[in-house]
N, C-alpha and C. Protein backbone atom coordinates (compact mmCIF):
# COMPACT_ATOMS: atom_id res chain seq x y z
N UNK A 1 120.65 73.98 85.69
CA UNK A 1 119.79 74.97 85.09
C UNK A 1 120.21 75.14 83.63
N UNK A 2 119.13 75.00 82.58
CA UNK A 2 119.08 75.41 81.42
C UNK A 2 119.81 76.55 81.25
N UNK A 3 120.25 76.99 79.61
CA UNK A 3 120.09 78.57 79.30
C UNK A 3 119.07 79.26 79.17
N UNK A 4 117.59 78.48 78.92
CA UNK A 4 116.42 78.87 78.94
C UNK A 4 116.13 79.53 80.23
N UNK A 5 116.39 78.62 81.18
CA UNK A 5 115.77 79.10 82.46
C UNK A 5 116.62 80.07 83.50
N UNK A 6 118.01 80.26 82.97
CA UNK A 6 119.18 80.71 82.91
C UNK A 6 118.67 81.68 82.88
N UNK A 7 117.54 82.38 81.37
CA UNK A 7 117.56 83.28 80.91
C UNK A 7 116.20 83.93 81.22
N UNK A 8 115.57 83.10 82.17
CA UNK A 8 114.07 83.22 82.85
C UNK A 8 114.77 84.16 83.90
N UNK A 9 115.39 83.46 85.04
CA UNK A 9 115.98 83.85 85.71
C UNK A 9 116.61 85.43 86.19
N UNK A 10 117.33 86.11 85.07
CA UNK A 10 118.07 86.87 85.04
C UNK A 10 117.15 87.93 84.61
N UNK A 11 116.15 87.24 83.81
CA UNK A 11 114.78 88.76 83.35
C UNK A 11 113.74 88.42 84.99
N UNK A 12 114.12 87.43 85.44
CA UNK A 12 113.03 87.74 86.77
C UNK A 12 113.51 88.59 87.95
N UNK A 13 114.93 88.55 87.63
CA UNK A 13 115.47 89.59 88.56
C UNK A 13 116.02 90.98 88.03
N UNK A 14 116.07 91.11 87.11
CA UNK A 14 116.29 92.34 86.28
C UNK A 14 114.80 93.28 86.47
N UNK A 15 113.81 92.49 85.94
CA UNK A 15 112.83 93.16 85.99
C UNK A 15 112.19 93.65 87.62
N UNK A 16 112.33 92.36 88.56
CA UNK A 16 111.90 93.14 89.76
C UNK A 16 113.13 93.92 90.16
N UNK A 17 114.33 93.64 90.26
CA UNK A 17 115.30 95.36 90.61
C UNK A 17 114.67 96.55 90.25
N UNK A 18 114.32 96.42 88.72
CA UNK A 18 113.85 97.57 88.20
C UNK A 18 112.21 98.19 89.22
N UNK A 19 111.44 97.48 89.33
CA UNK A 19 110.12 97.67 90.00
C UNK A 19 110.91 98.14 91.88
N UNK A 20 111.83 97.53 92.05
CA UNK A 20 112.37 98.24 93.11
C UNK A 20 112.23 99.46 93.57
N UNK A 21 113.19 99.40 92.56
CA UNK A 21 113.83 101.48 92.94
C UNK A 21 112.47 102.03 92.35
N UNK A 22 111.50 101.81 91.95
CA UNK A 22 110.17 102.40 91.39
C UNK A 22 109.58 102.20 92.68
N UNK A 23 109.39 101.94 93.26
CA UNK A 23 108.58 101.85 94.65
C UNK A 23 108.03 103.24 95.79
N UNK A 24 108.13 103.97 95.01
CA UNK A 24 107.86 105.31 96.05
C UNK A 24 106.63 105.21 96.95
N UNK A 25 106.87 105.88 97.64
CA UNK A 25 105.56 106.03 98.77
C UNK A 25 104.77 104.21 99.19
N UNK A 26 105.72 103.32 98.90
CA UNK A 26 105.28 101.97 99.33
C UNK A 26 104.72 101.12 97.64
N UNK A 27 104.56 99.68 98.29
CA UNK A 27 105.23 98.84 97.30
C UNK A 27 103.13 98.73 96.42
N UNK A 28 102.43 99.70 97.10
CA UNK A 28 100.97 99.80 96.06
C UNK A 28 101.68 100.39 94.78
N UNK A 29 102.15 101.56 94.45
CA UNK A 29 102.41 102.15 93.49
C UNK A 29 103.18 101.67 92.74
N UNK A 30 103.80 100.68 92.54
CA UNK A 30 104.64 99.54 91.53
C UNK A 30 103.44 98.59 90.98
N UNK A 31 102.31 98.60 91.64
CA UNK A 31 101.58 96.95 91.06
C UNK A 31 101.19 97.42 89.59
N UNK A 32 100.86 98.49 89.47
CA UNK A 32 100.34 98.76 87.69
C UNK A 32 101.38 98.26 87.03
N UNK A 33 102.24 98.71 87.19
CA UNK A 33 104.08 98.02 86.56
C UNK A 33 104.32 96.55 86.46
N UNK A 34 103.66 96.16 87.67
CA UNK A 34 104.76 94.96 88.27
C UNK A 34 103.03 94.06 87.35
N UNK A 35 102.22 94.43 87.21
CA UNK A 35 101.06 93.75 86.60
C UNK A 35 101.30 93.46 85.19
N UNK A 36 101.68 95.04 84.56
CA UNK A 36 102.03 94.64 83.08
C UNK A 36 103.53 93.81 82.72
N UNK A 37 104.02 93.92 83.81
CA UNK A 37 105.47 93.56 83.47
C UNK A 37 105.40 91.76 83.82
N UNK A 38 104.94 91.52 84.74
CA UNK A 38 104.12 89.79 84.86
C UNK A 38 103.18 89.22 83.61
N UNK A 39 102.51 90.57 83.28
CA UNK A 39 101.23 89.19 82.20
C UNK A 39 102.16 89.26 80.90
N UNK A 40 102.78 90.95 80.50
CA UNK A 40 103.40 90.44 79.29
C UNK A 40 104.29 89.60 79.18
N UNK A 41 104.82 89.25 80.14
CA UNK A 41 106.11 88.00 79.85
C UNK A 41 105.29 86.51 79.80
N UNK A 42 104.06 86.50 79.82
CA UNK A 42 103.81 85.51 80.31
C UNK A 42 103.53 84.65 81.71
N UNK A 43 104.25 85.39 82.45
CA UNK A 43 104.22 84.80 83.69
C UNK A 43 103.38 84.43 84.31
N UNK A 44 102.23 85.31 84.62
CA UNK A 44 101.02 84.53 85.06
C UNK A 44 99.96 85.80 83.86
N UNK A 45 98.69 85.01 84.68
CA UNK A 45 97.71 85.36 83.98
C UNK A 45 97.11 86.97 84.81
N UNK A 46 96.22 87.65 84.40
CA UNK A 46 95.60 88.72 84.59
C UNK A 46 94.99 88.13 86.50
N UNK A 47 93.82 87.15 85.81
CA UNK A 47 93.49 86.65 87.47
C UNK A 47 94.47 85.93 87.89
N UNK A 48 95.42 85.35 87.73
CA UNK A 48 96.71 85.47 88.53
C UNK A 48 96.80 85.99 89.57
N UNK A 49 97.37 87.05 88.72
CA UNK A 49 97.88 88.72 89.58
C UNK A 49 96.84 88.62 90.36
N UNK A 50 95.99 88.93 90.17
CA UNK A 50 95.02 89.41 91.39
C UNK A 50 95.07 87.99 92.31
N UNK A 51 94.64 87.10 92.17
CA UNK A 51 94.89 85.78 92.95
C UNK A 51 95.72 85.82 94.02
N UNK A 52 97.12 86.14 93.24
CA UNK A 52 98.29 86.03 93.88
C UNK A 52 98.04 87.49 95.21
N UNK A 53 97.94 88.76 94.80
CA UNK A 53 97.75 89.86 95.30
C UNK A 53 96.81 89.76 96.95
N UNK A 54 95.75 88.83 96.45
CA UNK A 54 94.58 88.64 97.49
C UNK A 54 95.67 87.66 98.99
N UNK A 55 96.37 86.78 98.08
CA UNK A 55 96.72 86.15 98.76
C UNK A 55 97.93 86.88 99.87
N UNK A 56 98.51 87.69 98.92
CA UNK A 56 99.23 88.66 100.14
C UNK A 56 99.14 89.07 101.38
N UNK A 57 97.92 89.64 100.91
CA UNK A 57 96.55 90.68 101.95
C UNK A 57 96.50 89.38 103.26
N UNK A 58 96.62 88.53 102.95
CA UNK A 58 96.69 87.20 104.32
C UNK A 58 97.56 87.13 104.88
N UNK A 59 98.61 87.47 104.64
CA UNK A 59 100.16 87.46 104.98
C UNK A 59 100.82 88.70 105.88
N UNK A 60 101.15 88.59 106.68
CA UNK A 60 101.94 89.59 107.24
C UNK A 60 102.96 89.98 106.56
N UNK A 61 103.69 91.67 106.29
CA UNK A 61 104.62 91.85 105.76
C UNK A 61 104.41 92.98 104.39
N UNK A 62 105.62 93.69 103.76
CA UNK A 62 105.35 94.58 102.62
C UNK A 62 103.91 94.21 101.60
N UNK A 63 103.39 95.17 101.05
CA UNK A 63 102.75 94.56 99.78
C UNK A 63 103.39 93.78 98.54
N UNK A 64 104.29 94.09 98.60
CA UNK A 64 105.22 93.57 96.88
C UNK A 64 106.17 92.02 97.71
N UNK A 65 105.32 91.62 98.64
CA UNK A 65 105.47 90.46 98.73
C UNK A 65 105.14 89.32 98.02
N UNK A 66 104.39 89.69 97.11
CA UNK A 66 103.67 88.75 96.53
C UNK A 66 104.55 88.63 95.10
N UNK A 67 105.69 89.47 94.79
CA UNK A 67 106.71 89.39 93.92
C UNK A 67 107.30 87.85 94.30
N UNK A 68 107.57 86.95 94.98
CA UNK A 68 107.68 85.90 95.65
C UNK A 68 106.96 84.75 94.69
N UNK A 69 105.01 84.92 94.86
CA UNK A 69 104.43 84.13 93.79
C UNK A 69 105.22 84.09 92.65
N UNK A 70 104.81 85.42 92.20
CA UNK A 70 105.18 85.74 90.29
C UNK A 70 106.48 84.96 90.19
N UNK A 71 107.70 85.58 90.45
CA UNK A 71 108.72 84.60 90.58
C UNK A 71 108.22 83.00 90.25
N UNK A 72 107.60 82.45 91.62
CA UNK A 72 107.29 81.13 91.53
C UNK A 72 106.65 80.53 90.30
N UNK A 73 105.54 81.33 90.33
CA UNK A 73 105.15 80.89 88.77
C UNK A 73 106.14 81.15 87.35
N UNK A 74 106.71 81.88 87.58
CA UNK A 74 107.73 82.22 86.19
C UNK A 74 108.72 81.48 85.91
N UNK A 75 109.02 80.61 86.77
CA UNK A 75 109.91 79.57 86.71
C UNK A 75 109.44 78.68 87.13
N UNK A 76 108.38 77.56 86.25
CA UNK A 76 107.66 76.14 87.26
C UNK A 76 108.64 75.00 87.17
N UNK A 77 110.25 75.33 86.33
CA UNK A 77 110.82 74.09 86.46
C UNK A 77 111.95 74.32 87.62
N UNK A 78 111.78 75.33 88.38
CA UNK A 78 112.70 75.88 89.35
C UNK A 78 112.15 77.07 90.10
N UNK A 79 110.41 76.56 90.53
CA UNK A 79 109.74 77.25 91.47
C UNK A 79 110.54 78.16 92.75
N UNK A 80 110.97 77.27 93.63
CA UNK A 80 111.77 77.95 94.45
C UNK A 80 113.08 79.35 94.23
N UNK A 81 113.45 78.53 93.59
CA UNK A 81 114.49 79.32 92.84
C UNK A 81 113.89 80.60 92.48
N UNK A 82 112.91 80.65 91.07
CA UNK A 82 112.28 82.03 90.92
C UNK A 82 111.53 82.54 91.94
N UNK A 83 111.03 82.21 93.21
CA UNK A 83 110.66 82.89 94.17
C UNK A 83 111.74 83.88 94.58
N UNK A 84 112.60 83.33 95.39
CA UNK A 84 113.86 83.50 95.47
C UNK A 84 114.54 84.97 94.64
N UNK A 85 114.50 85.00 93.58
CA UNK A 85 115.04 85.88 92.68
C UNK A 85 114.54 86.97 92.64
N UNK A 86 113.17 86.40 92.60
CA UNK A 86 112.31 87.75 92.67
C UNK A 86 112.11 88.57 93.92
N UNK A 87 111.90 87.71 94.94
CA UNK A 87 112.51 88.05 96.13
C UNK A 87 113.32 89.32 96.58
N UNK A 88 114.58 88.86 96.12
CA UNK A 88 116.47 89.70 96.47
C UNK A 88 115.60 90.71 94.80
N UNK A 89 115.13 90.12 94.13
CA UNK A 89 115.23 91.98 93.01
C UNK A 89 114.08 92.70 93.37
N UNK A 90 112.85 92.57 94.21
CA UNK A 90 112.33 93.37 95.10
C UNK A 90 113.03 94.27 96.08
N UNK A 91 113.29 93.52 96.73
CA UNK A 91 113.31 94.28 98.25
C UNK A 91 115.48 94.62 98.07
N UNK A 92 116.59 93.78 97.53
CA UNK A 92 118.04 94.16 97.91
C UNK A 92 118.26 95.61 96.90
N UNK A 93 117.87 95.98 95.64
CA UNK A 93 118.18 97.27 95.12
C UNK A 93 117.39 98.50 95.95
N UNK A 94 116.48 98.42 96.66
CA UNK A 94 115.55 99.62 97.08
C UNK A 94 116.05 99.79 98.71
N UNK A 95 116.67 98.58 99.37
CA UNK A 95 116.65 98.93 100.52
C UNK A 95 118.50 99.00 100.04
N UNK A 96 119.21 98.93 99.29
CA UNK A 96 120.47 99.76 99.65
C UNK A 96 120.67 100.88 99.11
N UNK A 97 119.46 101.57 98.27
CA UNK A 97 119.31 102.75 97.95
C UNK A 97 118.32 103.54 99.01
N UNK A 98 117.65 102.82 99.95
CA UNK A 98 117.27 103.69 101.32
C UNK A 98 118.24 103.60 102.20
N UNK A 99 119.29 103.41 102.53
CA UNK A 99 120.29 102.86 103.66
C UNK A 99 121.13 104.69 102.57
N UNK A 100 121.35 104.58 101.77
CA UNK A 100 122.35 105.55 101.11
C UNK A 100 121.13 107.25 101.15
N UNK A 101 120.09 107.42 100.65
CA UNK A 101 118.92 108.29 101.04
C UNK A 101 119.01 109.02 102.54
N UNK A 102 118.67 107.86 103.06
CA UNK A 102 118.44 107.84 104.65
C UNK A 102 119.58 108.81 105.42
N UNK A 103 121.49 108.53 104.67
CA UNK A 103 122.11 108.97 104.99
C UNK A 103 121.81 110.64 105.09
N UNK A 104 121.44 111.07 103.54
CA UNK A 104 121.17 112.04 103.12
C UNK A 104 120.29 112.90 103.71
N UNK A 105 119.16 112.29 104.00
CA UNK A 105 117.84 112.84 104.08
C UNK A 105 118.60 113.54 105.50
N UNK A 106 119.34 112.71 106.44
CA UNK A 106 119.93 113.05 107.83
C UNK A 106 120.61 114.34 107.69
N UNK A 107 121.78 114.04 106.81
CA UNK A 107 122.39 115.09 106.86
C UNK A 107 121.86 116.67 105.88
N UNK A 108 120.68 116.53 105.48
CA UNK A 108 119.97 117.90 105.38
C UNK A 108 118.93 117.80 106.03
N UNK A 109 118.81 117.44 107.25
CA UNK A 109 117.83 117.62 108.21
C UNK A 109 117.03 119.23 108.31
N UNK A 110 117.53 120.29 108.58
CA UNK A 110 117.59 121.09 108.68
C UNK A 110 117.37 122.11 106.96
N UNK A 111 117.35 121.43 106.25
CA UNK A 111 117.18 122.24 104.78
C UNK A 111 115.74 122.62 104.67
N UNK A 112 115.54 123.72 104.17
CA UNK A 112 114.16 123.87 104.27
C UNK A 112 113.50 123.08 102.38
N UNK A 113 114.34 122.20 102.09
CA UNK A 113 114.21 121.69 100.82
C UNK A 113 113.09 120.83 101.27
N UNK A 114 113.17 120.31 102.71
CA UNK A 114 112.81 119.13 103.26
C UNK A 114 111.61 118.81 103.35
N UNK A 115 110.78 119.43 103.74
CA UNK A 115 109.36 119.37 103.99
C UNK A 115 108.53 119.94 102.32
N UNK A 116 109.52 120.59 101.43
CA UNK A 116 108.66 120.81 100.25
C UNK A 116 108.65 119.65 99.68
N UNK A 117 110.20 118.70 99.42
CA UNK A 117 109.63 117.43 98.61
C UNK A 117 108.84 116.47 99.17
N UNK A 118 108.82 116.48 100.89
CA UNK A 118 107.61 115.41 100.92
C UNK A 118 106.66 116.25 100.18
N UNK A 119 105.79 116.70 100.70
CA UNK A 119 104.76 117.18 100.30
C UNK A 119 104.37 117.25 98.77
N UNK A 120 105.73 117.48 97.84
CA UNK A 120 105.51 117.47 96.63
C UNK A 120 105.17 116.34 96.44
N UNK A 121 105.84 114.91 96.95
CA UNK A 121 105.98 113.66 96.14
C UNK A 121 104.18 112.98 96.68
N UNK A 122 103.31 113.79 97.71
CA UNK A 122 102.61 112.76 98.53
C UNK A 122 101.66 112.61 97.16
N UNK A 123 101.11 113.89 96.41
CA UNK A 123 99.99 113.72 95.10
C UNK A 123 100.93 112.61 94.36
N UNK A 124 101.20 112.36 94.13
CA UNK A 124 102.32 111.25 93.05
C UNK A 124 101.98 110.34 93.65
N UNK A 125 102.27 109.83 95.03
CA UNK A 125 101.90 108.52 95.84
C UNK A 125 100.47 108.41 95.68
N UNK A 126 99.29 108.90 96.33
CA UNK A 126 98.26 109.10 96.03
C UNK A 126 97.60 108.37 94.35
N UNK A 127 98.07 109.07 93.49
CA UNK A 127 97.66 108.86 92.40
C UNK A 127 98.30 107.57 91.96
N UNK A 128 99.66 107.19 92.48
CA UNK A 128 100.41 105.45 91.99
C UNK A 128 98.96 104.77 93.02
N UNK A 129 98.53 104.66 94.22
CA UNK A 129 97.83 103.98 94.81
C UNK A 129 96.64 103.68 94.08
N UNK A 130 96.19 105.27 93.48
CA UNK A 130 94.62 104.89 92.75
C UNK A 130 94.68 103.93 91.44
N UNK A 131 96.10 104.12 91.06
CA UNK A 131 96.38 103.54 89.62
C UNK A 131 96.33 101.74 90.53
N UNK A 132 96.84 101.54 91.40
CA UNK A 132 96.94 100.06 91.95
C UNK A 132 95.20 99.42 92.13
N UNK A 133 94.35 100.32 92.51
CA UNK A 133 93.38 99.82 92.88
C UNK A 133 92.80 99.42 91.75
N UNK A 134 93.11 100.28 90.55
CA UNK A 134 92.40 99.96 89.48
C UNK A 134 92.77 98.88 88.46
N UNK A 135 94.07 98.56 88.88
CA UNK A 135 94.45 97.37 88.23
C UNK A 135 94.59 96.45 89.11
N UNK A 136 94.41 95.98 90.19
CA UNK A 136 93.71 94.88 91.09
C UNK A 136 92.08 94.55 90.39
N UNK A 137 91.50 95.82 90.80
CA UNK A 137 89.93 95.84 89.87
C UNK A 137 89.73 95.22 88.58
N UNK A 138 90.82 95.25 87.83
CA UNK A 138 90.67 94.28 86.88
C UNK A 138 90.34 93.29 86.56
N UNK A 139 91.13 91.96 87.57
CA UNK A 139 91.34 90.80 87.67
C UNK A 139 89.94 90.46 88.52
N UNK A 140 89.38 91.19 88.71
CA UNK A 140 87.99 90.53 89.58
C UNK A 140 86.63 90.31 89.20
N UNK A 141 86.05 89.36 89.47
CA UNK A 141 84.81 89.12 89.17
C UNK A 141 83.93 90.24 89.03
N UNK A 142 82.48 90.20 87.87
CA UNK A 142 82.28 91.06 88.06
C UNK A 142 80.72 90.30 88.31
N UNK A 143 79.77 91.92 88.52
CA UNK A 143 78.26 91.24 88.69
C UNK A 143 78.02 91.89 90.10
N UNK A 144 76.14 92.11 90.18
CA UNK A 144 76.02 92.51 91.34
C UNK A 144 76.79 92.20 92.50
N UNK A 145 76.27 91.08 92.69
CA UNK A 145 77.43 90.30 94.18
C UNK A 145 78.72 90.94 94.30
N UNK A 146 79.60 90.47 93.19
CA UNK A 146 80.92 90.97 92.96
C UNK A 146 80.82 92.68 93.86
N UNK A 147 79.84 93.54 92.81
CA UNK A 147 80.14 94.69 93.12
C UNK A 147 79.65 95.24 94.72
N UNK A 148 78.74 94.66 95.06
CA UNK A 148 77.75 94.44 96.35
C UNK A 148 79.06 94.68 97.55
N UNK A 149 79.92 92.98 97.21
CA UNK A 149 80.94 92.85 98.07
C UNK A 149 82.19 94.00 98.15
N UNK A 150 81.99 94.46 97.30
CA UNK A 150 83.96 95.64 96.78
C UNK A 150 82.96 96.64 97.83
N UNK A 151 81.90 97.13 98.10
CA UNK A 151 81.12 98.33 98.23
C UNK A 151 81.04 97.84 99.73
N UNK A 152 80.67 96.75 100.36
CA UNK A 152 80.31 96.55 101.42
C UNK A 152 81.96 96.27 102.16
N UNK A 153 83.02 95.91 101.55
CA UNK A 153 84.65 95.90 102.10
C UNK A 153 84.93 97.25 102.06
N UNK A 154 84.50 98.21 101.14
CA UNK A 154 85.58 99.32 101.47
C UNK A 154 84.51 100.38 102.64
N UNK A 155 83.49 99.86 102.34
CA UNK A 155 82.89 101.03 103.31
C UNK A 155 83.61 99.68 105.12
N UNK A 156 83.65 99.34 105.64
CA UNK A 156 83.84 98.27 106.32
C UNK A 156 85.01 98.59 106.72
N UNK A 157 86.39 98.61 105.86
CA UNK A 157 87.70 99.28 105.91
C UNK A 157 87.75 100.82 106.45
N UNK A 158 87.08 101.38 105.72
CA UNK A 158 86.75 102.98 106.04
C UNK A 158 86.70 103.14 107.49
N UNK A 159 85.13 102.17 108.25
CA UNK A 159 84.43 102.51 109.32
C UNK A 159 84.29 101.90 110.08
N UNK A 160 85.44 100.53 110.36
CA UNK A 160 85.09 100.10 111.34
C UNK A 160 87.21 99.88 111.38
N UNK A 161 87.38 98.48 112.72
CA UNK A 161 88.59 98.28 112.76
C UNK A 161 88.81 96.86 112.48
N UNK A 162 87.61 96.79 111.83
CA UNK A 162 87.98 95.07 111.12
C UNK A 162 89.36 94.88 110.38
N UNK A 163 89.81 93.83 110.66
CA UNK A 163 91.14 93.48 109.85
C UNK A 163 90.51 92.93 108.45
N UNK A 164 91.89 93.44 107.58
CA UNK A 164 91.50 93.62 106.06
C UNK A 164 91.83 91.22 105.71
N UNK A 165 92.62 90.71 106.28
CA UNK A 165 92.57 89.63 106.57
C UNK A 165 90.78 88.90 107.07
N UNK A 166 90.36 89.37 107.94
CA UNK A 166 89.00 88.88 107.97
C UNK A 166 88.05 89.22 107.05
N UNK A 167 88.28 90.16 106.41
CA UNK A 167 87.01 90.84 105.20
C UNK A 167 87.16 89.74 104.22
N UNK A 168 88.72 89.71 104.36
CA UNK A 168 89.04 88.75 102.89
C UNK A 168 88.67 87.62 102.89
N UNK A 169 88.97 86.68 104.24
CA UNK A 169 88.08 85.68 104.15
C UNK A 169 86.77 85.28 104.39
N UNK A 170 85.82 86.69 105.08
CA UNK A 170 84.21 86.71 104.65
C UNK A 170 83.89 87.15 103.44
N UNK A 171 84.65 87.41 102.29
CA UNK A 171 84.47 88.12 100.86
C UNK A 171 84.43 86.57 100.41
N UNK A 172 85.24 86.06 100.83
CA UNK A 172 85.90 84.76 100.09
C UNK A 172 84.78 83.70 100.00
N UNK A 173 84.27 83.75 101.25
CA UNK A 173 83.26 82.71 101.56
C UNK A 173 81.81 83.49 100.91
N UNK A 174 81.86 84.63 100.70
CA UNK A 174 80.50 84.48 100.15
C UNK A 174 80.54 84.72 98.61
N UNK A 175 81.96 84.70 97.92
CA UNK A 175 81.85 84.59 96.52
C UNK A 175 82.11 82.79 96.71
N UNK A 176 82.21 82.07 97.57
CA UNK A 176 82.40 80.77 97.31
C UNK A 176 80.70 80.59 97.52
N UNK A 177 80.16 80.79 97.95
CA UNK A 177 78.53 80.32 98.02
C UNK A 177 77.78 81.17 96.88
N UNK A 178 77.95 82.05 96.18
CA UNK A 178 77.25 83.12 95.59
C UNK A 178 77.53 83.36 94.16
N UNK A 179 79.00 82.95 94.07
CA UNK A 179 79.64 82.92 92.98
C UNK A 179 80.03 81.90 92.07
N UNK A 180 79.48 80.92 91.97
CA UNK A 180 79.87 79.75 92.04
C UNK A 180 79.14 79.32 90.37
């Protein structure tokens, strides 16, 4: 390995540690972050992100799985590798700062502190989620169809028990015939 890629490397895991411990209320409320913090380096592109994101949604497992792609792409002369990195600076800073929390949260079980900060933190979660939707919304096609389809998935999500995996690949197939 280069010092170049040396130095790819060490900002691909610096930066997802950091998007880590930012992770509250689940790994939606990091993507506004983890979006600007991917296109400005270069790493991938705007439809990228979203690319990469969709492709998640197929996958079993956290949302900020897709920290895995970005990685991959951020390093194409040591793909694996930046998967990898990005990987352990996702998920190893946040889960040994929930293992140390967790302790905590136990031993003031009983505080009546307890039930005010959930409740305080849930509007904060809430509002990181709306901020995610809207920068997914970005990266997407636009145009009747486009909008037809976002309108006919979320009402669909809402009201029925379709898996968000099957929407994606009947969304898929009819921006592949429609969109084209």
């Amino acid at each position: 390995m280069n010092a170049a890629s040396l130095g790819t490397a060490l900002h691909v895991l610096w930066t997802f540690a950091q998007l880590s411990v930012l992770g509250f209320g689940g790994g939606k409320g990091i993507i506004p972050q983890m979006h600007r913090e991917a296109t400005a380096y270069g790493w991938v592109t705007n439809d990228q992100f979203t690319q990469f994101y969709t492709i998640r949604k197929l996958v079993p497992g956290p949302t900020t799985i897709f920290a895995a792609l970005i990685g991959y792409a951020a390093m194409p002369s040591t793909p694996i590798l930046g998967a990898a990195i990005a990987t352990a600076g996702m998920f190893v800073p946040s889960s040994a700062i929930m293992i140390g929390v967790d302790k905590l949260w136990e031993r003031f079980s009983a505080s009546p502190w307890r039930p005010i900060v959930s409740h305080g933190l849930a509007p904060a979660i809430v509002g990181l989620v709306w901020a995610s939707v809207l920068t997914i919304a970005r990266g997407t096609a636009s145009g009747v169809v486009a909008y037809a389809v976002t309108a006919v998935v979320a009402a669909l999500m809402l009201r029925t028990k379709l898996s968000a995996s099957l929407l994606i690949l009947l969304s898929g197939a009819v921006g592949i015939i429609a969109l084209r």
